[in-house]
N, C-alpha and C. Protein backbone atom coordinates (compact mmCIF):
# COMPACT_ATOMS: atom_id res chain seq x y z
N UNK A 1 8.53 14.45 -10.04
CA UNK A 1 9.59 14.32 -9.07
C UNK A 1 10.07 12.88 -9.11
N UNK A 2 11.38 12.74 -8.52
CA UNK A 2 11.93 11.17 -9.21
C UNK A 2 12.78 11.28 -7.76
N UNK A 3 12.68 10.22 -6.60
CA UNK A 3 13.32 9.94 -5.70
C UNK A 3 13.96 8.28 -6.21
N UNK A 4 15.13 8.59 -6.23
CA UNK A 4 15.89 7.52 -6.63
C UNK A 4 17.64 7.19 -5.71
N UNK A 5 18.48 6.67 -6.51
CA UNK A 5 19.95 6.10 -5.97
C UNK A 5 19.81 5.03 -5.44
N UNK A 6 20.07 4.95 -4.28
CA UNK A 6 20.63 3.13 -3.76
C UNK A 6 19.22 2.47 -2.46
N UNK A 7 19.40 1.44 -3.11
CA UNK A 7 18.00 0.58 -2.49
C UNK A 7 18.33 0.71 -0.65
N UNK A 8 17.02 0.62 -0.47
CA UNK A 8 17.06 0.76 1.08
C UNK A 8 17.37 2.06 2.01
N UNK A 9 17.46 3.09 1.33
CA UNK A 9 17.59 4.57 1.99
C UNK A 9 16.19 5.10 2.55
N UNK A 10 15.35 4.58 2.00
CA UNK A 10 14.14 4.89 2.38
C UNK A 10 12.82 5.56 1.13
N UNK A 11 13.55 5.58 -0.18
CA UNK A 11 12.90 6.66 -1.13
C UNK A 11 11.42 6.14 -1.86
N UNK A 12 11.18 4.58 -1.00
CA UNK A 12 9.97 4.50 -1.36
C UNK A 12 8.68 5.09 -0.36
N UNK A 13 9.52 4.94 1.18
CA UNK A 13 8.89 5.68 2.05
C UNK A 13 8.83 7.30 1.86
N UNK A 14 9.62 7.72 1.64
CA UNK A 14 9.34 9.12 0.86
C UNK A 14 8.62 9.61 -0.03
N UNK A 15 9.07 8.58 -0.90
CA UNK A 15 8.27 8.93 -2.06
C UNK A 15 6.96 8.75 -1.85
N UNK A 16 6.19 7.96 -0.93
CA UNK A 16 4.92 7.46 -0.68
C UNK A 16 3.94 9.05 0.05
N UNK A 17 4.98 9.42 0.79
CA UNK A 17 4.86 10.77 1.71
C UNK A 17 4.32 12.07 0.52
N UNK A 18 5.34 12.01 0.22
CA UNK A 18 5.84 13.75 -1.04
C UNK A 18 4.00 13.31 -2.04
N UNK A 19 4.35 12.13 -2.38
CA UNK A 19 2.90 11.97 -2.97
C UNK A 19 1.46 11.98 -2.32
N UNK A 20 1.53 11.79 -1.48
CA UNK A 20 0.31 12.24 -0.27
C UNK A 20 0.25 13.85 -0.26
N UNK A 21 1.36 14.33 0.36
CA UNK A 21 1.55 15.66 0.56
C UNK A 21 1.00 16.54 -0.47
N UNK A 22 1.69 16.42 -1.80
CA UNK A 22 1.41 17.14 -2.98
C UNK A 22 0.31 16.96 -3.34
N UNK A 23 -0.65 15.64 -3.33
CA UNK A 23 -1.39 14.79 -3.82
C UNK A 23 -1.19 14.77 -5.60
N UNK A 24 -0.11 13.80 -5.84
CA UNK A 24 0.11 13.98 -6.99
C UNK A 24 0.09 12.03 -6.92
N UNK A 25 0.08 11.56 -7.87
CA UNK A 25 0.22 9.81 -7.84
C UNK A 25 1.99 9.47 -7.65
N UNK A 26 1.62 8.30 -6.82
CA UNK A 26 2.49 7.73 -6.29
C UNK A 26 2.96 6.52 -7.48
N UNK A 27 4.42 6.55 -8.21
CA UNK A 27 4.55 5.47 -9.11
C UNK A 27 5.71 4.74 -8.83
N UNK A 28 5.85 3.37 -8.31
CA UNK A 28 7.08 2.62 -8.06
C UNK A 28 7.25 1.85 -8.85
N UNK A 29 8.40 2.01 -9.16
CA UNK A 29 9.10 1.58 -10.71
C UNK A 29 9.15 -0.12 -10.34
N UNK A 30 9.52 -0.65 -8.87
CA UNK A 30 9.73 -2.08 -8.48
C UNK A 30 8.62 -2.51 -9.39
N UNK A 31 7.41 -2.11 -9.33
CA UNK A 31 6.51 -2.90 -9.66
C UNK A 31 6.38 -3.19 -10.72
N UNK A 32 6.76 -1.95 -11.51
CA UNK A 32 6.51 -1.51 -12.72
C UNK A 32 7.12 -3.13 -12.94
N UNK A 33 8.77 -3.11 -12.89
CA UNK A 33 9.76 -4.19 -13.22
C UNK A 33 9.77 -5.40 -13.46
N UNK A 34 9.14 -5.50 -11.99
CA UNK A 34 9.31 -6.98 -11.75
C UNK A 34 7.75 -7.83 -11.77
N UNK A 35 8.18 -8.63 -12.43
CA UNK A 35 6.58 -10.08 -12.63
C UNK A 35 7.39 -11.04 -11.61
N UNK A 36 5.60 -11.92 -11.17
CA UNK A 36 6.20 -12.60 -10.36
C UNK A 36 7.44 -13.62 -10.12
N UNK A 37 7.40 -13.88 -9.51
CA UNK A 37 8.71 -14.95 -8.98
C UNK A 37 10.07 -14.71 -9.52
N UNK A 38 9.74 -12.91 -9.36
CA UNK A 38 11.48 -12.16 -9.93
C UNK A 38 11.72 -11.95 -11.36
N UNK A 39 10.97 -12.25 -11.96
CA UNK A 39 10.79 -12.59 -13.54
C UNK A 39 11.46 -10.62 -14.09
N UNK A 40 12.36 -10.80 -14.79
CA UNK A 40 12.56 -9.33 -14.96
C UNK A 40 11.79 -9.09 -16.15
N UNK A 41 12.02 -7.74 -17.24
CA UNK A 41 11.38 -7.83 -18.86
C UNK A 41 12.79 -7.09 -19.78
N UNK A 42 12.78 -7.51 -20.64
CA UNK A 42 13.52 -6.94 -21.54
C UNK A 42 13.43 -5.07 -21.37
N UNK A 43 14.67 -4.60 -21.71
CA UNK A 43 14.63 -2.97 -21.57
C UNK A 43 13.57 -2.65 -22.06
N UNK A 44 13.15 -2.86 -23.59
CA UNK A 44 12.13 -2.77 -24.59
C UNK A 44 10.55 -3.09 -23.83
N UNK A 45 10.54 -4.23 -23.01
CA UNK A 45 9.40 -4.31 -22.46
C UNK A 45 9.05 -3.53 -21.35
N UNK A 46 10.36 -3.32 -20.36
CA UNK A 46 10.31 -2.54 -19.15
C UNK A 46 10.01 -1.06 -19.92
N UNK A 47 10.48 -0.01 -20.68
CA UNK A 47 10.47 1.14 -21.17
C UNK A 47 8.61 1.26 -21.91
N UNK A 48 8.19 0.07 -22.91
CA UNK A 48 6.62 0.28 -22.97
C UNK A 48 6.02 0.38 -21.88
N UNK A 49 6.17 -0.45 -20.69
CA UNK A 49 5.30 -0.58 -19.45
C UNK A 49 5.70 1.06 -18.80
N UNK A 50 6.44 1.37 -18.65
CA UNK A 50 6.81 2.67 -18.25
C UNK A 50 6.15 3.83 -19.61
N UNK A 51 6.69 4.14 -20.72
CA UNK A 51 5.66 4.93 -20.88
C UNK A 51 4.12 4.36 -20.92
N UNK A 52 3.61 3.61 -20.88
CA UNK A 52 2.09 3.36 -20.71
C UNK A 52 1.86 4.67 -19.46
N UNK A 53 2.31 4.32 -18.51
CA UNK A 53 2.14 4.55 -17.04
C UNK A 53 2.44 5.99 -17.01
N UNK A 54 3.34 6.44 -17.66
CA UNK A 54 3.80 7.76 -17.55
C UNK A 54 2.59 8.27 -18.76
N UNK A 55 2.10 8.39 -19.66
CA UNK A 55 1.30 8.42 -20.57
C UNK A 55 -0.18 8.85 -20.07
N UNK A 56 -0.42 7.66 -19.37
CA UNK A 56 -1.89 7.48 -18.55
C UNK A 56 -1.87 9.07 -17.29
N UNK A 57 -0.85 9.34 -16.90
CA UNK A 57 -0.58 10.44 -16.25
C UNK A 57 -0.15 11.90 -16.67
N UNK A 58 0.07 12.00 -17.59
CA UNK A 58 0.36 12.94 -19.12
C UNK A 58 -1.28 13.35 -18.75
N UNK A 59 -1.69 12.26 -19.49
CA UNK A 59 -3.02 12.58 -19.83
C UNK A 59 -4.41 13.47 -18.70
N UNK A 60 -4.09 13.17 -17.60
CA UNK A 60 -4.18 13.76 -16.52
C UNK A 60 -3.71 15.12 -16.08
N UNK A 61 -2.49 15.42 -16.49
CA UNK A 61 -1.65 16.27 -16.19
C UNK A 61 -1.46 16.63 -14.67
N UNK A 62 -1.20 15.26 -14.29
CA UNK A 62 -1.11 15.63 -12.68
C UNK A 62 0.38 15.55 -11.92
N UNK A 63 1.23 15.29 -13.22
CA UNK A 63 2.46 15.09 -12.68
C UNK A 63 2.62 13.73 -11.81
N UNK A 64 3.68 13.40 -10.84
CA UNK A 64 3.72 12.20 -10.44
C UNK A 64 5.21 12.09 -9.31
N UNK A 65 5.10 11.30 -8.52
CA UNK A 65 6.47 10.81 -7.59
C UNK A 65 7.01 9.34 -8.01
N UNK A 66 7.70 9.29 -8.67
CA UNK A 66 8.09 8.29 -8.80
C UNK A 66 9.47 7.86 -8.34
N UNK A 67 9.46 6.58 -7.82
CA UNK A 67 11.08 6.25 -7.06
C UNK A 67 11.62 4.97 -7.43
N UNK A 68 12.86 4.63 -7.65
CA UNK A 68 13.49 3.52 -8.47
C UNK A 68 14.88 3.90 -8.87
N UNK A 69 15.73 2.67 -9.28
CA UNK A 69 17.08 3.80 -9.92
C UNK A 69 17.31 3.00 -10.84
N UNK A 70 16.43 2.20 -11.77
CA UNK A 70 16.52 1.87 -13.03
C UNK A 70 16.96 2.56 -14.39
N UNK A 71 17.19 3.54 -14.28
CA UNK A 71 18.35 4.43 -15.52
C UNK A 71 18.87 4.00 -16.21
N UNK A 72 19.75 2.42 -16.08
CA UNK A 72 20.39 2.35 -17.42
C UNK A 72 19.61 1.53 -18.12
N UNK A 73 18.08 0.82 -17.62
CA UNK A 73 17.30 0.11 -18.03
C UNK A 73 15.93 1.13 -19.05
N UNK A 74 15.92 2.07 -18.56
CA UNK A 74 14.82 2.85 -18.61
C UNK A 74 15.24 4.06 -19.85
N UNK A 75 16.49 4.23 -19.87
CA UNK A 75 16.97 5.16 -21.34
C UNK A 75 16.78 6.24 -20.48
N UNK A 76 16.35 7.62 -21.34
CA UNK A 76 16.08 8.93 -20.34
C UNK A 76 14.28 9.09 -20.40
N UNK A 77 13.47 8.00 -20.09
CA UNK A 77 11.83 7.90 -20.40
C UNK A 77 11.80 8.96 -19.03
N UNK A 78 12.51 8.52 -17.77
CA UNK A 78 11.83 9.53 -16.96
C UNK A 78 12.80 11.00 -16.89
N UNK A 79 13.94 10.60 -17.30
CA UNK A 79 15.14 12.01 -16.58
C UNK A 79 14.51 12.97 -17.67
N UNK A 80 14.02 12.94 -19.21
CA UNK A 80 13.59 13.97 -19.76
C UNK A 80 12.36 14.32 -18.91
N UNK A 81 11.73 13.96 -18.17
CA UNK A 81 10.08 14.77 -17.87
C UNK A 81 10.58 15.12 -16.38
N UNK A 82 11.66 14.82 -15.66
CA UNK A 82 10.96 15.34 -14.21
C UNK A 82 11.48 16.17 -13.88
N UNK A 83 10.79 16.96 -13.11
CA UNK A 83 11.41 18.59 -12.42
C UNK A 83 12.50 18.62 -11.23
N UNK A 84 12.31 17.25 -10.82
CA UNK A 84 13.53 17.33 -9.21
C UNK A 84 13.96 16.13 -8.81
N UNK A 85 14.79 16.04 -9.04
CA UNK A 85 15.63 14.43 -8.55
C UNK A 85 16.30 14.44 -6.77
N UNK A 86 15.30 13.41 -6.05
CA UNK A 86 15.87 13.59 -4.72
C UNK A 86 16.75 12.78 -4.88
N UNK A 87 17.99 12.62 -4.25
CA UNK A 87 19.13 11.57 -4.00
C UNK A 87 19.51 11.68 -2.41
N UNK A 88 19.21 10.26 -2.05
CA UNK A 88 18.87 10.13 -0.92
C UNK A 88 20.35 9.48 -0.56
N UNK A 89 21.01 10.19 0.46
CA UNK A 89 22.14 9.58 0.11
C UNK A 89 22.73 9.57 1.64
N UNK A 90 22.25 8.16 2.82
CA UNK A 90 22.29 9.02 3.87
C UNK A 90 23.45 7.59 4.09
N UNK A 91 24.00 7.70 5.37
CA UNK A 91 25.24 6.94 5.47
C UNK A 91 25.12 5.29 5.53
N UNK A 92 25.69 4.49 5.46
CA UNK A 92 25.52 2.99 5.27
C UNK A 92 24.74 2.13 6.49
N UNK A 93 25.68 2.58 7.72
CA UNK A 93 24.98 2.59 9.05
C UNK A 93 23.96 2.87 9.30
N UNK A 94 23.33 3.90 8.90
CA UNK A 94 22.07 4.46 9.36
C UNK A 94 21.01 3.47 8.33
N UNK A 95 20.82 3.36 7.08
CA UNK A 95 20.16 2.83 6.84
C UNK A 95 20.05 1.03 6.46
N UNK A 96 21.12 0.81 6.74
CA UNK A 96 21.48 -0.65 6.50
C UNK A 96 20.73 -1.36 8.02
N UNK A 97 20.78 -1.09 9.23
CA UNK A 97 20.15 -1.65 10.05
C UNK A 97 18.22 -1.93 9.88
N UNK A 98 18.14 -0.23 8.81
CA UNK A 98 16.48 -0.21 8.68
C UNK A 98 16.61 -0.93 7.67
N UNK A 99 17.03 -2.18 6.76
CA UNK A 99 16.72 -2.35 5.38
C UNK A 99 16.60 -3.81 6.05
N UNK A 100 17.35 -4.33 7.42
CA UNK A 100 17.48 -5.30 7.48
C UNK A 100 16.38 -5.85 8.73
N UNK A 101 15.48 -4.69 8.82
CA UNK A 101 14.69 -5.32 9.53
C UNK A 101 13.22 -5.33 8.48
N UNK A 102 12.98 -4.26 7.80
CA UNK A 102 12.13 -4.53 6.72
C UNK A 102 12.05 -5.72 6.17
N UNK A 103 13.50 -6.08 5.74
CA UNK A 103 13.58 -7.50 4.78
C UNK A 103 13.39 -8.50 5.90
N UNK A 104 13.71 -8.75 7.24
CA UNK A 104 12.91 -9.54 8.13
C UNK A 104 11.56 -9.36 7.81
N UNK A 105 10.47 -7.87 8.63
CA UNK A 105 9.27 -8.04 8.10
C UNK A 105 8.92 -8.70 6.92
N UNK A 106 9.11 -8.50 5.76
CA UNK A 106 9.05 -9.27 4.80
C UNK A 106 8.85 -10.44 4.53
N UNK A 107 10.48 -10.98 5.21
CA UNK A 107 10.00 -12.26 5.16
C UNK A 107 8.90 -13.05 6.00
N UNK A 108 8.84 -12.72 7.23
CA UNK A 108 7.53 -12.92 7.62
C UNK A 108 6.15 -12.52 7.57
N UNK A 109 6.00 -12.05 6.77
CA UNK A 109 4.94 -11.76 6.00
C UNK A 109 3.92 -10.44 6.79
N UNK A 110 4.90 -9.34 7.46
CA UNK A 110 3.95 -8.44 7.89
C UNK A 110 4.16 -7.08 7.19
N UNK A 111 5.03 -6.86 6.17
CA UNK A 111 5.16 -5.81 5.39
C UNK A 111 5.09 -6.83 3.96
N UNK A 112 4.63 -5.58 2.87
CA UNK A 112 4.22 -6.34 1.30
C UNK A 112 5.79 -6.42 0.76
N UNK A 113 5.97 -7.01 -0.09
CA UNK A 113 6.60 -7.42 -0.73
C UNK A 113 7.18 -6.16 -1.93
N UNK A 114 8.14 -5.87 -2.50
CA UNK A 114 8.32 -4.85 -3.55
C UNK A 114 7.53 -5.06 -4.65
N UNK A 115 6.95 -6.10 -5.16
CA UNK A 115 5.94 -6.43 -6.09
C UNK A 115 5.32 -7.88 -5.75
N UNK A 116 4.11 -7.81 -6.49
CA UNK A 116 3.30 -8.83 -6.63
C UNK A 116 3.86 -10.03 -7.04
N UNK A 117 3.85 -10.95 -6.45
CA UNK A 117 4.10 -12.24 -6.73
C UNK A 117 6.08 -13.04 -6.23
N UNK A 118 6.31 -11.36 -5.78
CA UNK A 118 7.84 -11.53 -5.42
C UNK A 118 8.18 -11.87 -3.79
N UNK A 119 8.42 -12.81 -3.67
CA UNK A 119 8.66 -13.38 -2.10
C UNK A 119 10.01 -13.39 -1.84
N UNK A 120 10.46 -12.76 -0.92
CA UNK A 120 12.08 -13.48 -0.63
C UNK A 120 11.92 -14.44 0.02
N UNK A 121 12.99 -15.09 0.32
CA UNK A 121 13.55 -16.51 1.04
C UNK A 121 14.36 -15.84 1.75
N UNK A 122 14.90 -17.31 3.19
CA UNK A 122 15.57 -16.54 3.76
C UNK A 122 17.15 -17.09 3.09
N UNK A 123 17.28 -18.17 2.31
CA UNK A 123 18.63 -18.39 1.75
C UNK A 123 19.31 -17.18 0.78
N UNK A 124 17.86 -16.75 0.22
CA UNK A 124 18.48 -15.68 -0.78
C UNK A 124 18.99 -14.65 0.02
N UNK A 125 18.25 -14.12 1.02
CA UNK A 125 18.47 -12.76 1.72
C UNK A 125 19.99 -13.22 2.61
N UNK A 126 19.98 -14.70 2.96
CA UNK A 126 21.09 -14.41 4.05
C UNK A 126 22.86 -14.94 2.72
N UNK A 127 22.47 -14.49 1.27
CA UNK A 127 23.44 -15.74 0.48
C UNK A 127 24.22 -14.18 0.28
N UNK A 128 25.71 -14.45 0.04
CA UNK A 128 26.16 -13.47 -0.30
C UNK A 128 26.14 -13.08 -2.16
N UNK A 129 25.08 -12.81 -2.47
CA UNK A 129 24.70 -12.69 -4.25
C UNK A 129 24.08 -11.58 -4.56
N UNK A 130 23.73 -11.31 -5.58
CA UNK A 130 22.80 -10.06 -5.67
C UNK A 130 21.51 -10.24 -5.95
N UNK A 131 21.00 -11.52 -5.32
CA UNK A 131 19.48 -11.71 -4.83
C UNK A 131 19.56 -11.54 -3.52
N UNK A 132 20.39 -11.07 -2.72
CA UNK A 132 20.07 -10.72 -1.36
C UNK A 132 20.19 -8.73 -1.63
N UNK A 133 19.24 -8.49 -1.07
CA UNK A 133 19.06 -6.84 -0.86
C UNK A 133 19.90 -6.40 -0.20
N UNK A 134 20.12 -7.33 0.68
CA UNK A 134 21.25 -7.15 2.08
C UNK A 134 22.32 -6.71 1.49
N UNK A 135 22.91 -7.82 1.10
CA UNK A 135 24.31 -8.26 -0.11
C UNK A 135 24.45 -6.99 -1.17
N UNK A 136 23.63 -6.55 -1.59
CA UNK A 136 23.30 -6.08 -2.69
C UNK A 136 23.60 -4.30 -2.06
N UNK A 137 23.19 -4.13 -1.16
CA UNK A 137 23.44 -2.79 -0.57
C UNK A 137 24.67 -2.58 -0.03
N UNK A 138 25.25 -3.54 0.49
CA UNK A 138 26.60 -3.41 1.34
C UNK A 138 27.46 -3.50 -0.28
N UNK A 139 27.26 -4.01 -1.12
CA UNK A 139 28.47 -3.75 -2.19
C UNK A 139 28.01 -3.30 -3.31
N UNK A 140 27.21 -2.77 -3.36
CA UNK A 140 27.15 -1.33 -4.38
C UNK A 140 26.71 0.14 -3.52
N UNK A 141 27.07 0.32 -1.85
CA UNK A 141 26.87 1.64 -1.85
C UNK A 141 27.89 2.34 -2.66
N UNK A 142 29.27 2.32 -2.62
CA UNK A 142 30.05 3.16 -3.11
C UNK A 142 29.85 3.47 -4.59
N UNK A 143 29.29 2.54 -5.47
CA UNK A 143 28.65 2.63 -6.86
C UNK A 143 27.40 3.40 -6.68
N UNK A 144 26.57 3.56 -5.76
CA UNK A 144 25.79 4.17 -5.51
C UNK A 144 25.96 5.80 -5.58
N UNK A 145 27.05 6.22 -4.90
CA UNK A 145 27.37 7.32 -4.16
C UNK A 145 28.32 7.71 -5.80
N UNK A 146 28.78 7.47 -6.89
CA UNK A 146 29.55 7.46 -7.85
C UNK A 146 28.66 7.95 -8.72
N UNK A 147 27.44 6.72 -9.00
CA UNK A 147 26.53 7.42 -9.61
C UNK A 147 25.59 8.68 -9.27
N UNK A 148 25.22 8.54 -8.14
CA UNK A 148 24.63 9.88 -7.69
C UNK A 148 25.60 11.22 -8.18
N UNK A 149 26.75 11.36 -7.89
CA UNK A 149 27.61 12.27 -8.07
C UNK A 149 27.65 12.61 -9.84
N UNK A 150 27.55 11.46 -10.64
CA UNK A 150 27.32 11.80 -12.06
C UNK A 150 25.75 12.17 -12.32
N UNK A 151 24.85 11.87 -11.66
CA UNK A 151 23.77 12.93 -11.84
C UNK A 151 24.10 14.33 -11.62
N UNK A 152 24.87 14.45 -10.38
CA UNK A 152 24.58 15.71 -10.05
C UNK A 152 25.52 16.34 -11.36
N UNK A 153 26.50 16.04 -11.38
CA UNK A 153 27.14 16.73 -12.65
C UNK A 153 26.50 17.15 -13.56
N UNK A 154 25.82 16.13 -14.39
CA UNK A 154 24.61 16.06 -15.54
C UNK A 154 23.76 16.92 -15.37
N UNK A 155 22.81 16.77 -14.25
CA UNK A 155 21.48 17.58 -14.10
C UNK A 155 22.13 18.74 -13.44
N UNK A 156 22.83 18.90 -12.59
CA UNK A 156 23.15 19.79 -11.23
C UNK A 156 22.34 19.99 -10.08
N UNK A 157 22.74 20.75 -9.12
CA UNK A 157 22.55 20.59 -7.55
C UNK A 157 21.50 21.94 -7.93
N UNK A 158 20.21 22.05 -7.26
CA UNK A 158 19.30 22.67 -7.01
C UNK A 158 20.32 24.06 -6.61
N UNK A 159 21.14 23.76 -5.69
CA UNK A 159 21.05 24.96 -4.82
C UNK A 159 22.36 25.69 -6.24
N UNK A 160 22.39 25.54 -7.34
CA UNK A 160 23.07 25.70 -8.50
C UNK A 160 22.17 26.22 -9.89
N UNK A 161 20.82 25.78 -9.67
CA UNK A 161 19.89 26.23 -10.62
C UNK A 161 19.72 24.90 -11.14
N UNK A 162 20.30 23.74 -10.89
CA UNK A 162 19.83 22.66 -11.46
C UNK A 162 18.47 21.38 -10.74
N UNK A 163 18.89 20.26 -10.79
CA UNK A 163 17.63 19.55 -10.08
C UNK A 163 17.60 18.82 -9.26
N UNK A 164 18.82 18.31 -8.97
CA UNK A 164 19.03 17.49 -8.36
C UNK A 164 19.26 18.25 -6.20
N UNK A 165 18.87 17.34 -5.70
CA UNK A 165 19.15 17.60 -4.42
C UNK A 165 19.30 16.38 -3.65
N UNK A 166 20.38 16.74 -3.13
CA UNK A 166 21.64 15.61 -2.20
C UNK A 166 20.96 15.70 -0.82
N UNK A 167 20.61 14.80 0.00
CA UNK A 167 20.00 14.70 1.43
C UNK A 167 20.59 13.54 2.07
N UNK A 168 21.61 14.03 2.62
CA UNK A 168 22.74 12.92 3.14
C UNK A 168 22.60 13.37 4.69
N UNK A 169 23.38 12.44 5.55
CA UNK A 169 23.11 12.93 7.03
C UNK A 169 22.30 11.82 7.83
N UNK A 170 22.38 11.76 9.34
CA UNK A 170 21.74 11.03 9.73
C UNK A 170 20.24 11.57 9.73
N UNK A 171 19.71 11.69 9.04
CA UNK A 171 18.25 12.07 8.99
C UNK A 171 18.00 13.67 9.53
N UNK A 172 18.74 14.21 9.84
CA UNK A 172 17.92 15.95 10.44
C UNK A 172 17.28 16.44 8.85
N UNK A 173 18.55 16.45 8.32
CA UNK A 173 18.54 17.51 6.97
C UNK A 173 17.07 17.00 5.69
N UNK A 174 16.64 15.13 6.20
CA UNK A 174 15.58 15.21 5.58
C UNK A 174 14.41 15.50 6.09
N UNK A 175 14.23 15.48 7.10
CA UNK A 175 13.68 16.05 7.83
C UNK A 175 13.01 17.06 8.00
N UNK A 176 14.32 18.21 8.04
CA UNK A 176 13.80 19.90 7.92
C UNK A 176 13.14 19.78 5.85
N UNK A 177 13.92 18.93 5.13
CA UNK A 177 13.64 19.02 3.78
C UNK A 177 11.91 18.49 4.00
N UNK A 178 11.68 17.69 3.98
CA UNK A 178 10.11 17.44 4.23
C UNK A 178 9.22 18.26 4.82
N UNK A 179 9.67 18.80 5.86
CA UNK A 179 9.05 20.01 6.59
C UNK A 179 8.64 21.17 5.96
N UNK A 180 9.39 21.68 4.93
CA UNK A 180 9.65 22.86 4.17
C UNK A 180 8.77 22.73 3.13
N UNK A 181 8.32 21.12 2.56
CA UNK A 181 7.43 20.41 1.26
C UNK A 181 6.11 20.67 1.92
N UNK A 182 5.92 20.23 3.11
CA UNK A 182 4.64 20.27 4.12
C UNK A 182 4.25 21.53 3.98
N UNK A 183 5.03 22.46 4.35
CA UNK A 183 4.61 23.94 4.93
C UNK A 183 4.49 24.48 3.43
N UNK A 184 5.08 24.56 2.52
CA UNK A 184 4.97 24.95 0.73
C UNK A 184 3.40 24.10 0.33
N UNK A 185 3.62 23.09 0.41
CA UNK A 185 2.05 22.27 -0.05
C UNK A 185 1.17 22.86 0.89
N UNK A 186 0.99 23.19 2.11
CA UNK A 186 0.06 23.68 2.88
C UNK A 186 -0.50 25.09 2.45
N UNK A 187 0.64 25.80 2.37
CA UNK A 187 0.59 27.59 1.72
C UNK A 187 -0.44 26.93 0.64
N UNK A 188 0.14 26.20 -0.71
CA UNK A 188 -0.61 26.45 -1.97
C UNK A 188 -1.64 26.10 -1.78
N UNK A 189 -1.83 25.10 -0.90
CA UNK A 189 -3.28 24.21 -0.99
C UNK A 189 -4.16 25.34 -0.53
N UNK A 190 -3.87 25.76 0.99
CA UNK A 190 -4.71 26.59 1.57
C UNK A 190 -4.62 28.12 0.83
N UNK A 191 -4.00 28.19 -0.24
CA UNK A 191 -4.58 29.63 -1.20
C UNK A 191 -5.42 29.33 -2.38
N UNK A 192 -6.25 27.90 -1.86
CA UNK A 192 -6.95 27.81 -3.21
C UNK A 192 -6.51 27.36 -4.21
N UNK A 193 -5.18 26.44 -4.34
CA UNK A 193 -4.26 25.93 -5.14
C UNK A 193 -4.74 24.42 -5.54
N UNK A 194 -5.69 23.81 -6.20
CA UNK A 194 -6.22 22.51 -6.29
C UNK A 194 -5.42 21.97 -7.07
N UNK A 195 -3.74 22.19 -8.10
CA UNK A 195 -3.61 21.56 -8.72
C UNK A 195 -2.50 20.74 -7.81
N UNK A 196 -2.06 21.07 -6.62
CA UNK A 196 -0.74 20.18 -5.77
C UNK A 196 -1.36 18.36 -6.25
């Protein structure tokens, strides 16, 4: 499963969930990405570190949640293997107030950081650039919402036979969607189903 699109919707908190739920491993691509002090890696380096990781879980065969929207960095390493692409796609308002208190926590040091060794500042977060998350969300939602829409084309909309599923809204619709993962993982688990 691959919860991805535009930073700050929430799809690492999800994704953290769906992987509990299922009990399948939880894989965030941030980390994968980024070395400390923001340090990015070449596509070539980012794509080995990713299949390693995807590989090590192959081998397992436990499947995986992974969330990120690194795609044009990543080639198709994950869109060939996964079964369901969430696109979290809920309105600017609604989640722009939660992104901007996280990145407070953050900076004061009571929530972790997206990776090891990566600290924000508060010049970066308050600069209008694309080292602020802030910055960075307010002017690529609509690129956000563009690309999502060319997934869905590509892969297609679940409720179409394809994979993708759109969860836009002020939060009900993910909501009842999580609910429905709960009550499905509960059925299999409790019929004796050990592979969720």
């Amino acid at each position: 499963m691959d919860v991805d699109i535009c930073e700050g919707t929430g799809k690492s908190t999800l994704s953290r969930h769906l992987s509990q739920v299922l009990k399948i491993p939880y894989i965030p691509l941030d980390e994968i990405f980024w070395s400390p002090n923001w340090s990015s890696p070449s596509n070539e380096e980012f794509q080995s570190r990713i299949t390693h990781v995807l590989e090590e879980h192959r081998s397992k065969n436990t499947g995986w949640v992974i969330d990120g929207n690194y795609s044009r960095r990543m080639g198709g390493l994950v869109a060939g293997e996964r079964t369901d692409c969430i696109w979290l796609d809920p309105p600017l308002l609604l989640y722009l107030p939660r992104l901007i208190l996280r990145t407070f926590y953050r900076l004061i040091g009571t929530e972790p950081n997206c990776a090891p060794g990566c600290e924000e500042n508060w010049r970066d977060v308050l600069s209008p650039n694309d080292k602020s998350i802030i910055w960075w969300c307010v002017t690529h939602h609509g690129y956000c919402r563009e690309w999502g829409e060319s997934v869905i084309v590509e892969q297609g909309r679940v409720e179409d036979g394809g994979i993708v599923r759109r969860i836009g809204g002020w939060g009900g619709e993910l909501r009842w969607w999580v609910g429905e993962v709960e009550r499905l993982a509960g059925e299999k688990y409790d019929a004796g189903d050990d592979s969720i």
